[in-house]
PDB file of N, CA and C in Angstrom:
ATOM      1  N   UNK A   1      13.678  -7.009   6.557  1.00  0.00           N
ATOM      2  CA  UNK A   1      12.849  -8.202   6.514  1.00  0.00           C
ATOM      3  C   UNK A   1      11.877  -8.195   7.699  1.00  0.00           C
ATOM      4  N   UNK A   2      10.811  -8.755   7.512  1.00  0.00           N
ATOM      5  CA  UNK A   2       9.666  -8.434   8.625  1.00  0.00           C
ATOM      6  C   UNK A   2       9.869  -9.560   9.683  1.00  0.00           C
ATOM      7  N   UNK A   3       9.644  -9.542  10.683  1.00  0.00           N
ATOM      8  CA  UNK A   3       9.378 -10.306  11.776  1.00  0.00           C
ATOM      9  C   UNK A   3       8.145 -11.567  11.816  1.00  0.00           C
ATOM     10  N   UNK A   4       8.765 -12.361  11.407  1.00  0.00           N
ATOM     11  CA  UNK A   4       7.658 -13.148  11.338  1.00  0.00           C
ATOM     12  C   UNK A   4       6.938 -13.939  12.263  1.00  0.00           C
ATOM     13  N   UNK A   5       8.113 -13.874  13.368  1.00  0.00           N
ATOM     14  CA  UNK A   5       7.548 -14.046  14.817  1.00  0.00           C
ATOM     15  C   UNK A   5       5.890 -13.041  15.374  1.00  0.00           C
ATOM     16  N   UNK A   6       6.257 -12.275  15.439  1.00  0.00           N
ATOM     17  CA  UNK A   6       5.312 -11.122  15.846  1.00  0.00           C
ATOM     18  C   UNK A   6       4.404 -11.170  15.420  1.00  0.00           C
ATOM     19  N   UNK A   7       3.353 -12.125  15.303  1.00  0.00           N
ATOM     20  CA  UNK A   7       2.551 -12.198  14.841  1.00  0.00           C
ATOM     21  C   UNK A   7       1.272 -13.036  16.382  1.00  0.00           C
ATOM     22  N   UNK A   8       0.219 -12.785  15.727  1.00  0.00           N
ATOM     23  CA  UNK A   8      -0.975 -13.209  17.135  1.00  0.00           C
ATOM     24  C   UNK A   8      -1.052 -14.838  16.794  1.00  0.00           C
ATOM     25  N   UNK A   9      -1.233 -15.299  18.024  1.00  0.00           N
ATOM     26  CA  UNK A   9      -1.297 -16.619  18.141  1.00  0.00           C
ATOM     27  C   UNK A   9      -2.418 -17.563  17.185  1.00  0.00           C
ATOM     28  N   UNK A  10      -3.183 -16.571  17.203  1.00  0.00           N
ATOM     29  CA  UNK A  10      -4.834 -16.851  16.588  1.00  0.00           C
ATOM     30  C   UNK A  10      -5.195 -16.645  14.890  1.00  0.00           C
ATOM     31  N   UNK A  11      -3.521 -16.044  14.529  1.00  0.00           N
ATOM     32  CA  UNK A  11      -3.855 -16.225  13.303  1.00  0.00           C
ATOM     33  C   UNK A  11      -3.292 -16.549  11.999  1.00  0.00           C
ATOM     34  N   UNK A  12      -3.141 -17.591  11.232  1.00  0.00           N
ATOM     35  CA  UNK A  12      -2.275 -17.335   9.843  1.00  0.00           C
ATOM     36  C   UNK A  12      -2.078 -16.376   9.055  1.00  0.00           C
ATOM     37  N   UNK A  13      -0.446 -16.833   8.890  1.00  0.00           N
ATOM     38  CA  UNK A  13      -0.385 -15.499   8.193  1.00  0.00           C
ATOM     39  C   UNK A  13       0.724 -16.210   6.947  1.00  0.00           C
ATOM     40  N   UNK A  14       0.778 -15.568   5.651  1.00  0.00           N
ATOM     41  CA  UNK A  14       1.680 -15.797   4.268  1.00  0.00           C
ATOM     42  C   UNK A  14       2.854 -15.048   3.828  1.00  0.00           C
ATOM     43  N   UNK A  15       4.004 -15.597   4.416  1.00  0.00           N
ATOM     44  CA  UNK A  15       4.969 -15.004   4.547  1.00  0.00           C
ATOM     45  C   UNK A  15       5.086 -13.840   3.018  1.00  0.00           C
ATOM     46  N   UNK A  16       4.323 -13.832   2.057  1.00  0.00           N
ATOM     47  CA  UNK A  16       4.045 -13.518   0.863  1.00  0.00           C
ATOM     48  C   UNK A  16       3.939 -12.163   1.331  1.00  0.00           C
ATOM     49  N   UNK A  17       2.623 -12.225   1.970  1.00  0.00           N
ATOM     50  CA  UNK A  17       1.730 -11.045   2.157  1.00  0.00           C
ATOM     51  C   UNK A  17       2.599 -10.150   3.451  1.00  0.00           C
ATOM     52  N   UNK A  18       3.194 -10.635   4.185  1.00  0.00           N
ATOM     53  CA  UNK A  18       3.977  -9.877   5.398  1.00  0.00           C
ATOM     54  C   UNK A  18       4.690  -9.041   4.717  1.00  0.00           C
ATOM     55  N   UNK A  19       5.417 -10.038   3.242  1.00  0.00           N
ATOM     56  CA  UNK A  19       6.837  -9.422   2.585  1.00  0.00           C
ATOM     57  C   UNK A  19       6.147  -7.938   1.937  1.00  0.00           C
ATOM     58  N   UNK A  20       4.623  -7.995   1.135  1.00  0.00           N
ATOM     59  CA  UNK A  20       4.150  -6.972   0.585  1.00  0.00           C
ATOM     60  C   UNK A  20       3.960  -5.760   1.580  1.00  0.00           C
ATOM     61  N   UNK A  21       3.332  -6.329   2.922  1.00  0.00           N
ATOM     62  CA  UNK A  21       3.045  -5.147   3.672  1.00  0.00           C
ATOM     63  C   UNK A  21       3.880  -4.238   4.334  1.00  0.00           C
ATOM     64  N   UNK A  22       5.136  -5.226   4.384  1.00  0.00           N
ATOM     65  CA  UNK A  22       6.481  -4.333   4.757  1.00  0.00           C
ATOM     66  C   UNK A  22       6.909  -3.381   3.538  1.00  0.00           C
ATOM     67  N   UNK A  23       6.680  -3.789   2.689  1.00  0.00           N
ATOM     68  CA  UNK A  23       6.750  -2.678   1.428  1.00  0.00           C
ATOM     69  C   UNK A  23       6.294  -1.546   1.442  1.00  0.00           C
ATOM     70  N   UNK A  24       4.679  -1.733   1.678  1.00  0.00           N
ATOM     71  CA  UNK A  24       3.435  -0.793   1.918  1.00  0.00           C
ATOM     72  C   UNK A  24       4.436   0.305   2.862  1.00  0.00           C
ATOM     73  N   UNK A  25       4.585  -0.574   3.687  1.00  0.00           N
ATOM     74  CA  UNK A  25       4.832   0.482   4.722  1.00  0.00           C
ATOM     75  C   UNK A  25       6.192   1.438   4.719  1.00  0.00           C
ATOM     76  N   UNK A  26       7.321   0.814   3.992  1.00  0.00           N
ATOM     77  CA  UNK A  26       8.402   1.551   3.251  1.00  0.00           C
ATOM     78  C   UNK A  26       7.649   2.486   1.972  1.00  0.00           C
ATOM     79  N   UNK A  27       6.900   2.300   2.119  1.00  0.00           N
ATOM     80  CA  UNK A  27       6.387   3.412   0.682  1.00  0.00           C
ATOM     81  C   UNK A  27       6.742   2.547  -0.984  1.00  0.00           C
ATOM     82  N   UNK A  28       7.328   1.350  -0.748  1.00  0.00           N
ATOM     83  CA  UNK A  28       7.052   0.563  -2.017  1.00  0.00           C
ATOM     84  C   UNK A  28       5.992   0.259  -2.722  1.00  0.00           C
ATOM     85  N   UNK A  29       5.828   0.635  -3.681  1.00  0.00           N
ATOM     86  CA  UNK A  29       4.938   0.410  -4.712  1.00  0.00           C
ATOM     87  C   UNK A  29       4.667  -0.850  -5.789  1.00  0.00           C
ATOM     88  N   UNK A  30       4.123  -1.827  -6.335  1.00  0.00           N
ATOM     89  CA  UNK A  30       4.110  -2.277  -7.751  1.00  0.00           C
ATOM     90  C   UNK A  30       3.457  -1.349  -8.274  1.00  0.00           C
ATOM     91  N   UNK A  31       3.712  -0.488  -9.441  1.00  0.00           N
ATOM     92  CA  UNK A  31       2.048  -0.196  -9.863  1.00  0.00           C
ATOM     93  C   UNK A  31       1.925  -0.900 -10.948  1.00  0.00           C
ATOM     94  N   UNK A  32       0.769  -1.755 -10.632  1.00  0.00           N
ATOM     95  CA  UNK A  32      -0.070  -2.600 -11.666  1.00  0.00           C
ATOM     96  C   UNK A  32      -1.468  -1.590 -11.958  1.00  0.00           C
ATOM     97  N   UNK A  33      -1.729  -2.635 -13.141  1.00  0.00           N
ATOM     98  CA  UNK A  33      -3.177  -1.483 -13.744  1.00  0.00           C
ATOM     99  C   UNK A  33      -4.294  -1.079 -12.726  1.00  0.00           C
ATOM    100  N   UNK A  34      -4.540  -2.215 -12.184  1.00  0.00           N
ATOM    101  CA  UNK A  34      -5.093  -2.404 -10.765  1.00  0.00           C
ATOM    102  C   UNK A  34      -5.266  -1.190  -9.976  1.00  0.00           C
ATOM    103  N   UNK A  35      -4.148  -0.936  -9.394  1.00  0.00           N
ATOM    104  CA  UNK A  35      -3.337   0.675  -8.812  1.00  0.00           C
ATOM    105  C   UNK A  35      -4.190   1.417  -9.463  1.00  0.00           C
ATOM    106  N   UNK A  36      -3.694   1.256 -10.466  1.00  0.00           N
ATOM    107  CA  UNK A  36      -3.788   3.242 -11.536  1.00  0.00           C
ATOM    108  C   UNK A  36      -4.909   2.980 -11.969  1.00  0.00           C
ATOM    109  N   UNK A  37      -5.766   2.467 -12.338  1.00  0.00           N
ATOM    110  CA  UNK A  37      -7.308   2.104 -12.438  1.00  0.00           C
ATOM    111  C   UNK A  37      -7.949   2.760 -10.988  1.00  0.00           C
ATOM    112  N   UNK A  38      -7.142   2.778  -9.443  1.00  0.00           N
ATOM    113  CA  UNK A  38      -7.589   3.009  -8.443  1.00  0.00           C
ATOM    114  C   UNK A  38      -7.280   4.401  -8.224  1.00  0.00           C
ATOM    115  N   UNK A  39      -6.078   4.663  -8.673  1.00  0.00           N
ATOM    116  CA  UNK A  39      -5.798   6.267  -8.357  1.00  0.00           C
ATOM    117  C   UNK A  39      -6.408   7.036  -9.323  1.00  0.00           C
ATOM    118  N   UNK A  40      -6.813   6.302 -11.041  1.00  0.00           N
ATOM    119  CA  UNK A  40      -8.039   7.512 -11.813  1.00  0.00           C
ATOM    120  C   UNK A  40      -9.087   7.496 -10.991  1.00  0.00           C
ATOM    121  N   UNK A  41     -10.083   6.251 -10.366  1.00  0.00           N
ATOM    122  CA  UNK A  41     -11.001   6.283  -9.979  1.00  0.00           C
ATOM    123  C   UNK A  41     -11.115   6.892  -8.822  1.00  0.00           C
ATOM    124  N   UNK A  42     -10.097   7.290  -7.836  1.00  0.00           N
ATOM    125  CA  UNK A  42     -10.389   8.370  -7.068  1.00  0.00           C
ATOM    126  C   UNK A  42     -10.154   9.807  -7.290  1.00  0.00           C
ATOM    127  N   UNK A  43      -8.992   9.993  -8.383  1.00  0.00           N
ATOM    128  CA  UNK A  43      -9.077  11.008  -8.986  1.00  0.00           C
ATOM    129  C   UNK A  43     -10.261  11.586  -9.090  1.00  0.00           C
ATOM    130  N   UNK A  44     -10.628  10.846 -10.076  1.00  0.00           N
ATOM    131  CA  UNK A  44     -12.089  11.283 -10.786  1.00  0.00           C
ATOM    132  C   UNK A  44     -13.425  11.748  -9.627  1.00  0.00           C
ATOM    133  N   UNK A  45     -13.418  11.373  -7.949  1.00  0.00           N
ATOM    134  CA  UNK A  45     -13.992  11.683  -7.017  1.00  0.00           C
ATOM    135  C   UNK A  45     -13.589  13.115  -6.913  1.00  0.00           C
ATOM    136  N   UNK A  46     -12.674  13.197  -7.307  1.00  0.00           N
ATOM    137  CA  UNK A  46     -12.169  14.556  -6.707  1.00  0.00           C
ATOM    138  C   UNK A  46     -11.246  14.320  -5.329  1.00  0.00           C
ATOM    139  N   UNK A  47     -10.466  12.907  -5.191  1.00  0.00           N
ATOM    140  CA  UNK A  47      -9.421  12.756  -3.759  1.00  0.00           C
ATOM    141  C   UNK A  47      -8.204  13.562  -4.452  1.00  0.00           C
ATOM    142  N   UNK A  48      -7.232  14.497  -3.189  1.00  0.00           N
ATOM    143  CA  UNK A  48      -5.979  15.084  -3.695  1.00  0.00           C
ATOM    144  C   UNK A  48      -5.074  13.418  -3.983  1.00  0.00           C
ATOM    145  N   UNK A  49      -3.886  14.023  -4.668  1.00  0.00           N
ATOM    146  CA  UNK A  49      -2.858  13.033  -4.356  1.00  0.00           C
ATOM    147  C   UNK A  49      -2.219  12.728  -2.810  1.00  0.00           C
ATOM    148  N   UNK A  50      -2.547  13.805  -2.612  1.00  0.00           N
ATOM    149  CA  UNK A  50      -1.800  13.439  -0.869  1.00  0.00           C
ATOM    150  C   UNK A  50      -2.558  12.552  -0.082  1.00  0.00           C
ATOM    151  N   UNK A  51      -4.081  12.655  -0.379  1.00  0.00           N
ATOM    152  CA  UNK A  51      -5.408  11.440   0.597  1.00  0.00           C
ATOM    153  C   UNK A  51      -4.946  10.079  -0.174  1.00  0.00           C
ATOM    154  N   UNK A  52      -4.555  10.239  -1.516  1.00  0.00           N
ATOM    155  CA  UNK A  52      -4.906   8.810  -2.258  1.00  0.00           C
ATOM    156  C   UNK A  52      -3.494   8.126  -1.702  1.00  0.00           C
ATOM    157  N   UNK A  53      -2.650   9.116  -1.820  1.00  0.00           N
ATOM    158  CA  UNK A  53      -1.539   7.994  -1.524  1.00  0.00           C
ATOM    159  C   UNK A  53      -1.446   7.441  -0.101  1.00  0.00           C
ATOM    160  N   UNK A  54      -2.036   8.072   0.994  1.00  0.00           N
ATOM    161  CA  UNK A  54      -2.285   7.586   2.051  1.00  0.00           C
ATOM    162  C   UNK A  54      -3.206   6.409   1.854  1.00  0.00           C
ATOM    163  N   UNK A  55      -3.804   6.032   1.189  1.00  0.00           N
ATOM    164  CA  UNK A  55      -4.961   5.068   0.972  1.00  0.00           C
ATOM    165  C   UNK A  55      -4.191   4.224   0.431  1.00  0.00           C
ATOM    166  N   UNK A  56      -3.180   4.311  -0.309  1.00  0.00           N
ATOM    167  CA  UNK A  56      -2.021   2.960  -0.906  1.00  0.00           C
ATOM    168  C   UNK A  56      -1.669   2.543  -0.185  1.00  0.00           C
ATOM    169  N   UNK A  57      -0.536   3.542   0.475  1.00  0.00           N
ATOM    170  CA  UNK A  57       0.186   2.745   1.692  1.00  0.00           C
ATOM    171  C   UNK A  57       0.613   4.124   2.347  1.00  0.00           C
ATOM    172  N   UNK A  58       0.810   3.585   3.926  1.00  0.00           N
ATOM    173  CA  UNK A  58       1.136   4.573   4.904  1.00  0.00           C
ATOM    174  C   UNK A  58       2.048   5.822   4.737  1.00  0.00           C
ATOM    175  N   UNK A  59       3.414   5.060   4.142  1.00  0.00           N
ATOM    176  CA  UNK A  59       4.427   5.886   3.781  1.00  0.00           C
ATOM    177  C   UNK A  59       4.533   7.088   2.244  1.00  0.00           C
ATOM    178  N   UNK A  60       4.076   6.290   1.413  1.00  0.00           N
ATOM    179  CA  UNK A  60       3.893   6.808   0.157  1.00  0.00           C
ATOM    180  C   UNK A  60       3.592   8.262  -0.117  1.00  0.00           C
ATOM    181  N   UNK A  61       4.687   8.866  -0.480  1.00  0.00           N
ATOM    182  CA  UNK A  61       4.480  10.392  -0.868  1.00  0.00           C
ATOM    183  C   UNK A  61       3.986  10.504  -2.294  1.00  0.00           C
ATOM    184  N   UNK A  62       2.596  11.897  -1.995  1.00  0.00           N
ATOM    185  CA  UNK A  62       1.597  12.345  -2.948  1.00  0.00           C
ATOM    186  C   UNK A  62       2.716  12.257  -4.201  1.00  0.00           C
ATOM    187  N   UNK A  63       3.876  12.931  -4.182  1.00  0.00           N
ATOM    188  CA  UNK A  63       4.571  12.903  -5.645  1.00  0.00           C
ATOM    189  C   UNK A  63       4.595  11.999  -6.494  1.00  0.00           C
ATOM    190  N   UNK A  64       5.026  10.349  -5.572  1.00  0.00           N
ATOM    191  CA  UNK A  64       4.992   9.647  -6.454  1.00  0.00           C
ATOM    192  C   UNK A  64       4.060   8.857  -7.060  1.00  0.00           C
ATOM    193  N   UNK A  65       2.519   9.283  -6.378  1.00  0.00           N
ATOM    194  CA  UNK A  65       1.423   8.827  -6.957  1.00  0.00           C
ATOM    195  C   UNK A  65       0.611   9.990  -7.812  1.00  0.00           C
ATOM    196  N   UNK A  66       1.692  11.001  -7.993  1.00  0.00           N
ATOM    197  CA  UNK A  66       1.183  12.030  -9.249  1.00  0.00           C
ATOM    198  C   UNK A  66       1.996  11.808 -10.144  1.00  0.00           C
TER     199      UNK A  66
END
């Protein structure tokens, strides 16, 4: 569970969005169409799976976004 303390004085934050980014950063995924609409469209640039999944989230290995 994320720290919800730790956060800067100066700014709101949605305990919602903390819960998602701690995900991000475990390498959790939803994939909604959204996603995979984003990983054809960089596909289609010509990005590997290994750049795109760095572009999801920090943790996320190329496998499971191939």
């Amino acid at each position: 569970m994320p720290n919800f303390r730790a956060v800067s004085n100066y700014m709101w934050i949605n305990r919602e969005d903390c819960i998602h980014m701690s995900d991000l950063l475990q390498g959790n995924i939803v994939w909604t169409d959204e996603i995979k609409a984003r990983v054809v469209d960089m596909r289609s640039k010509g990005m590997r799976f290994k750049d795109i999944s760095k572009q999801l989230s920090p943790n996320l290995s190329a496998q499971k976004v191939a």
